[in-house]
N, C-alpha and C. Protein backbone atom coordinates (compact mmCIF):
# COMPACT_ATOMS: atom_id res chain seq x y z
N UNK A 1 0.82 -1.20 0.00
CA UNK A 1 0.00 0.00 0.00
C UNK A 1 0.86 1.26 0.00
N UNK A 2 1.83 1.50 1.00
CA UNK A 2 2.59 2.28 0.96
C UNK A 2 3.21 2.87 -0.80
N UNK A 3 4.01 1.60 -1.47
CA UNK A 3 4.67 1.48 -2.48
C UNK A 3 3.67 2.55 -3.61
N UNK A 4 2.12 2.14 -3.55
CA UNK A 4 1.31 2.92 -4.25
C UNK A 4 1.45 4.53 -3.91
N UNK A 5 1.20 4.39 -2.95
CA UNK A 5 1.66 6.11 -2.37
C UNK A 5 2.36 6.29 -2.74
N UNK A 6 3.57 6.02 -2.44
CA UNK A 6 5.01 6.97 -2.83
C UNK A 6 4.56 7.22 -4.12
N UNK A 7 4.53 6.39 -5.13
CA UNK A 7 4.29 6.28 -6.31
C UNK A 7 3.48 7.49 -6.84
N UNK A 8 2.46 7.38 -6.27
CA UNK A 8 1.40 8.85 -7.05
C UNK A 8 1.98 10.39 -6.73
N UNK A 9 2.69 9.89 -4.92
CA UNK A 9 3.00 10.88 -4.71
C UNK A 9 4.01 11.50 -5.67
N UNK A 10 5.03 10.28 -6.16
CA UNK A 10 6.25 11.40 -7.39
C UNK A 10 5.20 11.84 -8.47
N UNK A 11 4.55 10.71 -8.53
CA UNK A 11 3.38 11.42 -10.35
C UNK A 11 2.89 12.76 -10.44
N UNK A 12 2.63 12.96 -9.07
CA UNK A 12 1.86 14.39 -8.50
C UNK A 12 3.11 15.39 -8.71
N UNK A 13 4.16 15.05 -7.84
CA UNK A 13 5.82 15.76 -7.96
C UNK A 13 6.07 16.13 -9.00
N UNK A 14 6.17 15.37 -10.37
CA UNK A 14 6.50 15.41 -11.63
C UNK A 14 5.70 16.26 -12.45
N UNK A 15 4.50 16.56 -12.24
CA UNK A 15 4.11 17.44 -12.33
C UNK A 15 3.93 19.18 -12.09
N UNK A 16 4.33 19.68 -11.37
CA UNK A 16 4.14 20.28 -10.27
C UNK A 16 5.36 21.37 -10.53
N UNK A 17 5.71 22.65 -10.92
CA UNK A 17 6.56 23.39 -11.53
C UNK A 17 7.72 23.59 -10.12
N UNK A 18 8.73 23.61 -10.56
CA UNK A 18 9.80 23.89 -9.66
C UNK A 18 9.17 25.25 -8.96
N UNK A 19 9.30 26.45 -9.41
CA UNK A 19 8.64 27.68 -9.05
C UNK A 19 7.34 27.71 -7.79
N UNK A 20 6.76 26.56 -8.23
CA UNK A 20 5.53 26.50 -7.23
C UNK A 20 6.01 26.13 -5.88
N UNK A 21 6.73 24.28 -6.16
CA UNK A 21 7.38 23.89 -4.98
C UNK A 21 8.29 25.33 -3.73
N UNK A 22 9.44 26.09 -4.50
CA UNK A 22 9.83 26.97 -4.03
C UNK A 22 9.52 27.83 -2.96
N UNK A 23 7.83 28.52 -3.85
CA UNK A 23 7.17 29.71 -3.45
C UNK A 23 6.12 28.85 -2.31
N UNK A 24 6.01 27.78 -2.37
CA UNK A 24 4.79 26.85 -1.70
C UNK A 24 5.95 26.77 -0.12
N UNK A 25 7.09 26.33 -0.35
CA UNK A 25 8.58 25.98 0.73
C UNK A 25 8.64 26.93 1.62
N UNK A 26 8.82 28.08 0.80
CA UNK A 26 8.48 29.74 1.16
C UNK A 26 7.78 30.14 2.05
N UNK A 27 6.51 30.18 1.72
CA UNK A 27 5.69 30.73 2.34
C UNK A 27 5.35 29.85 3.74
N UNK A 28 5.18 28.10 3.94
CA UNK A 28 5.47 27.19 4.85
C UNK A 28 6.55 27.91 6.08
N UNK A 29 7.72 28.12 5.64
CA UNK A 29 9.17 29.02 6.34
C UNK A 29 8.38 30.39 7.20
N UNK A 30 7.72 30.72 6.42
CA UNK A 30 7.10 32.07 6.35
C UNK A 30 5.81 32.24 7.16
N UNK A 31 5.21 31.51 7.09
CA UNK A 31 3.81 31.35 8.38
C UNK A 31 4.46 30.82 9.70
N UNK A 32 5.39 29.73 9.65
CA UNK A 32 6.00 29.01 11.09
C UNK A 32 6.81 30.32 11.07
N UNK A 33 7.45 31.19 10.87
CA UNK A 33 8.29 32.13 11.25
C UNK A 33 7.54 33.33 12.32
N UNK A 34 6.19 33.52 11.44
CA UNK A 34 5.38 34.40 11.71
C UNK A 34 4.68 34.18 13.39
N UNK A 35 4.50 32.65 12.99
CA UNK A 35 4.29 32.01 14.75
C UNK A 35 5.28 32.29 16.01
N UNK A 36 6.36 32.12 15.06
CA UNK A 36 7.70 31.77 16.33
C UNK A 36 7.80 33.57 16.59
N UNK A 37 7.71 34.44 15.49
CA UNK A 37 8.11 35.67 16.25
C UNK A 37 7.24 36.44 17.00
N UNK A 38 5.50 35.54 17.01
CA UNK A 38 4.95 36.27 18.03
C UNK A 38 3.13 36.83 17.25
N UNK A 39 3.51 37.20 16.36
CA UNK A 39 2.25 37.73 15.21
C UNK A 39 0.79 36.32 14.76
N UNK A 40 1.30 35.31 15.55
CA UNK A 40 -0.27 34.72 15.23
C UNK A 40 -1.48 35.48 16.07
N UNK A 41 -2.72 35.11 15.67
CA UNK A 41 -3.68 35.52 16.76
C UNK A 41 -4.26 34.88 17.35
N UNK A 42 -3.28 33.69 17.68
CA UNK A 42 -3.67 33.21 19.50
C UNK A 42 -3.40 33.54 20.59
N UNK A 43 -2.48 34.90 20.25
CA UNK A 43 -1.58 35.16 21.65
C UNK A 43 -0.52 34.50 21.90
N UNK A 44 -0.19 33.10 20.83
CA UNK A 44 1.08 32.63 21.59
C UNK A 44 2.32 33.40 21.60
N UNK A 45 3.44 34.11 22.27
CA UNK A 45 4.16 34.66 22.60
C UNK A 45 5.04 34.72 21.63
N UNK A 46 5.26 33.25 21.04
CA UNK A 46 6.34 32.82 19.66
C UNK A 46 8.06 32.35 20.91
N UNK A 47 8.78 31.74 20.49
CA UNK A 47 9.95 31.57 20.51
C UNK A 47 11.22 31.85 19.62
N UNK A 48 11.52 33.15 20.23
CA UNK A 48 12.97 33.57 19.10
C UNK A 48 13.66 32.72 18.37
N UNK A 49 14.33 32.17 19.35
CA UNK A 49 15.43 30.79 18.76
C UNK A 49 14.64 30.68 17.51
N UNK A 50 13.62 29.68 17.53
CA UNK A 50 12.91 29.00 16.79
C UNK A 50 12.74 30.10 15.71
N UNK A 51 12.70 31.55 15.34
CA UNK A 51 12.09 32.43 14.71
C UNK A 51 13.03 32.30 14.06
N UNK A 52 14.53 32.79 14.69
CA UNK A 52 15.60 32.92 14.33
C UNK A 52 16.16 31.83 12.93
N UNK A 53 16.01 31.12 13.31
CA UNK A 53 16.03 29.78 12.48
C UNK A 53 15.48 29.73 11.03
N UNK A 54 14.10 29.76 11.53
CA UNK A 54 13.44 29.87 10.17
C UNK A 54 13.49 30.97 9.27
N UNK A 55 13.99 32.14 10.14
CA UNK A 55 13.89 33.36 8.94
C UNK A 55 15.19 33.20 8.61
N UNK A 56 16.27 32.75 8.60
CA UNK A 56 17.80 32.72 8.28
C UNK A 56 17.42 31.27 6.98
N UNK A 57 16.75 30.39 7.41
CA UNK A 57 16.19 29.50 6.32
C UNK A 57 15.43 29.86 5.42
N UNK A 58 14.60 30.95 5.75
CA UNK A 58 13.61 31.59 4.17
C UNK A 58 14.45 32.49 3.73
N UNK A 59 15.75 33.35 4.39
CA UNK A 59 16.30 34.18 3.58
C UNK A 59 17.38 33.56 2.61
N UNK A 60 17.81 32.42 3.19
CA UNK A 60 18.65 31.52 2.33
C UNK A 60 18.10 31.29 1.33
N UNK A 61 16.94 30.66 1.10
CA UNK A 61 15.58 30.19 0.19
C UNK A 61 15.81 30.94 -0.63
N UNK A 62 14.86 32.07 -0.53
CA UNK A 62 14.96 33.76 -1.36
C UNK A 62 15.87 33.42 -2.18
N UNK A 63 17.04 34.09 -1.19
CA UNK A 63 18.08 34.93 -1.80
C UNK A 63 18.81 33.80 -3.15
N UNK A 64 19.21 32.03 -2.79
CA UNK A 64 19.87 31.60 -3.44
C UNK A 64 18.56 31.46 -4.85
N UNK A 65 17.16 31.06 -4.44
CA UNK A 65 16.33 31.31 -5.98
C UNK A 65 15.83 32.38 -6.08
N UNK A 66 15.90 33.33 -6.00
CA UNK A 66 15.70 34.64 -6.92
C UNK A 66 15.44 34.75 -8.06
N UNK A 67 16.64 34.19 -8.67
CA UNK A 67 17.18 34.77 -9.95
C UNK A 67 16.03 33.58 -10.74
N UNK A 68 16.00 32.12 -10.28
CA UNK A 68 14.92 31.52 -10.97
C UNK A 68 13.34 31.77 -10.48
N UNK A 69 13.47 32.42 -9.66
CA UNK A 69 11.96 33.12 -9.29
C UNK A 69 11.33 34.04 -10.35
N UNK A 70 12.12 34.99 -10.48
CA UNK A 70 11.89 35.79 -11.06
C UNK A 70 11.35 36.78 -10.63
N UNK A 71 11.35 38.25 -10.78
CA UNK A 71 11.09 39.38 -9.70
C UNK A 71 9.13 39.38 -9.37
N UNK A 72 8.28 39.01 -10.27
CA UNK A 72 6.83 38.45 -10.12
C UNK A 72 6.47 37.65 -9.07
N UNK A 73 7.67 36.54 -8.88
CA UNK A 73 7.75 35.76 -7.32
C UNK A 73 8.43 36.32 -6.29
N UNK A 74 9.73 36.22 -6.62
CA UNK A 74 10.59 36.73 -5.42
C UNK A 74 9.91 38.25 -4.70
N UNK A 75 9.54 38.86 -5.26
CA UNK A 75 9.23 40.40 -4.55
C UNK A 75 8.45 40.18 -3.72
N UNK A 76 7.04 39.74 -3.53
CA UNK A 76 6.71 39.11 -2.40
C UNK A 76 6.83 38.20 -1.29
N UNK A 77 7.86 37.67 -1.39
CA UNK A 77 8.35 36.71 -0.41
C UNK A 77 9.82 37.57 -0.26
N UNK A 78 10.36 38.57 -0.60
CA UNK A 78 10.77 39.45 -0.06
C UNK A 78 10.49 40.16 1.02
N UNK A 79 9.65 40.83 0.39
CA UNK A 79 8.59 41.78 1.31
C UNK A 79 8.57 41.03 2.36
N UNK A 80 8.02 39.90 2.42
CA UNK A 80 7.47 39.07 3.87
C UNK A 80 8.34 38.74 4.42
N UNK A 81 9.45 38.49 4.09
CA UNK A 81 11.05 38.17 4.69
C UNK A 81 11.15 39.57 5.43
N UNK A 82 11.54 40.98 4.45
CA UNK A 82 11.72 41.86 5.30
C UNK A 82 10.58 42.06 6.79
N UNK A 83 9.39 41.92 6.83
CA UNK A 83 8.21 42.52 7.35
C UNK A 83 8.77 41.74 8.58
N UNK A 84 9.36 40.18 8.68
CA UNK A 84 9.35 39.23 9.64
C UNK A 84 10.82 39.73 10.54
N UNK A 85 11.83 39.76 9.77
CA UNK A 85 13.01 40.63 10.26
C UNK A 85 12.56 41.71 10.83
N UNK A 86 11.78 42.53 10.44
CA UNK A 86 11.67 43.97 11.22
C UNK A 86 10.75 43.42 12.58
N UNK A 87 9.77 42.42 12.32
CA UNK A 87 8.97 42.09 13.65
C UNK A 87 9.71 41.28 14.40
N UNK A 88 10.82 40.64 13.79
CA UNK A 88 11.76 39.98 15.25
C UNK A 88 12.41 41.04 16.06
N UNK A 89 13.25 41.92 15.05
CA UNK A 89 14.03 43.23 15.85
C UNK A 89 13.00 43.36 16.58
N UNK A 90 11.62 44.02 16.74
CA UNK A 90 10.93 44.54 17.63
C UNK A 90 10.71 43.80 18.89
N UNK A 91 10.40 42.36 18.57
CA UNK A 91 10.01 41.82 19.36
C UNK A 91 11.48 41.13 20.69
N UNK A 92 12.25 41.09 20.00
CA UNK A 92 13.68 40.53 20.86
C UNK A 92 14.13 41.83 21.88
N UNK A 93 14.37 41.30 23.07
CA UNK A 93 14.57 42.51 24.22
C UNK A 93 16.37 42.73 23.87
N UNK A 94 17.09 41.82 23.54
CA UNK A 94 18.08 41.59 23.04
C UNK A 94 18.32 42.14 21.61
N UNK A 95 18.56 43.27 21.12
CA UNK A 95 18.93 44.11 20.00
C UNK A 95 20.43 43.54 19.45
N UNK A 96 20.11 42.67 17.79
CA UNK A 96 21.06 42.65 16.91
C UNK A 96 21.54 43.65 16.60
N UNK A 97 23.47 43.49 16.40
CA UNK A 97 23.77 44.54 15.64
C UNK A 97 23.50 44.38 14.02
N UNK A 98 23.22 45.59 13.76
CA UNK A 98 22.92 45.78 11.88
C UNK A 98 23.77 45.07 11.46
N UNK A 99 22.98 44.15 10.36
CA UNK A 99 24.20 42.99 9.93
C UNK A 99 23.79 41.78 10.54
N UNK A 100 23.34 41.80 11.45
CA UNK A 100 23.67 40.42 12.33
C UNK A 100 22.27 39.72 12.77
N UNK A 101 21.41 40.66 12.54
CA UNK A 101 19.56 39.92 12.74
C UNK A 101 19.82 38.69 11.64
N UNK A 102 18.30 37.53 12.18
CA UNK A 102 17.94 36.93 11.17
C UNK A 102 18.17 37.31 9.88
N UNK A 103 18.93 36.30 8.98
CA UNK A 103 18.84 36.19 7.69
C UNK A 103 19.49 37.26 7.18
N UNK A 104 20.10 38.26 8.01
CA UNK A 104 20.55 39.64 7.19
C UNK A 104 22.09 39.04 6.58
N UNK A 105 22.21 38.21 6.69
CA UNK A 105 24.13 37.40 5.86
C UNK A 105 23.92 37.63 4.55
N UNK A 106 22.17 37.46 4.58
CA UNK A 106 22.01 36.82 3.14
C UNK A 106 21.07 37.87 2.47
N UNK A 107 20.73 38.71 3.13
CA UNK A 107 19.99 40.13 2.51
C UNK A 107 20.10 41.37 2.94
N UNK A 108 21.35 41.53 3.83
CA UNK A 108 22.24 42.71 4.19
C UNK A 108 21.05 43.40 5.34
N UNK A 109 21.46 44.46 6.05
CA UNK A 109 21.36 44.97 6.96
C UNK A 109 19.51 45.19 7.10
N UNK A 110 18.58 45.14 7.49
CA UNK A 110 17.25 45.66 7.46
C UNK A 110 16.84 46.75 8.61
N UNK A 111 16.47 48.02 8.06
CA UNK A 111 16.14 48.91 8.93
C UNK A 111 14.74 48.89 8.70
C-alpha cells in the first residue's frame, strides 16, 4: 500500500513546476516564522530561537532562488522576509547589531 503512495505521490511531484514547490517551501518558512516571532492571533508569545532559524532559512531560500523566481515571485516573499526581520528586531529585548539579525548574511542589513 505504501509502495502505491510513494508512487502517485512522485506522479503528482513530476508534475508540479519547480517555481511552485519553491514559493509553496516559502511561504510554509514564512507562516512558522510568523508564529515563532509572536504575530499569530492566538496570543502565543512565539519563541525567538525558533524564529531565528526559520527566517535565516527563508532568507537563504529567497536569496539563493531569486534569480529563478523571477522578480513576479521573489518580490513578495521578499517583502514578507523583510516585514518578519523587522517584527523579530521589535520583538527581541536583546537588540542585533545591523548585519547580524535573522537572515541579514544573506539580505544585508534591514532597517
Amino acid at each position: 500500500m505504501s509502495e502505491d503512495f510513494e508512487a502517485q505521490a512522485m506522479r503528482e511531484l513530476e508534475d508540479v513546476p519547480a517555481v511552485e514547490i519553491i514559493t509553496a517551501t516559502a511561504v510554509h518558512l514564512m507562516s512558522a516564522a510568523a508564529v515563532q516571532v509572536g504575530l499569530a492571533e492566538n496570543g502565543y508569545k512565539g519563541d525567538l530561537d525558533e524564529a531565528r532559524k526559520l527566517i535565516n532559512s527563508l532568507a537563504g531560500l529567497i536569496t539563493a532562488s531569486a534569480a529563478d523566481l523571477g522578480d513576479h515571485h521573489a518580490r513578495p516573499l521578499r517583502d514578507g522576509l523583510r516585514s518578519l526581520q523587522l517584527a523579530f528586531r521589535e520583538a527581541s529585548i536583546i537588540k542585533d547589531e545591523p548585519g547580524q539579525g535573522p537572515g541579514e548574511k544573506y539580505t544585508g542589513p534591514v532597517n
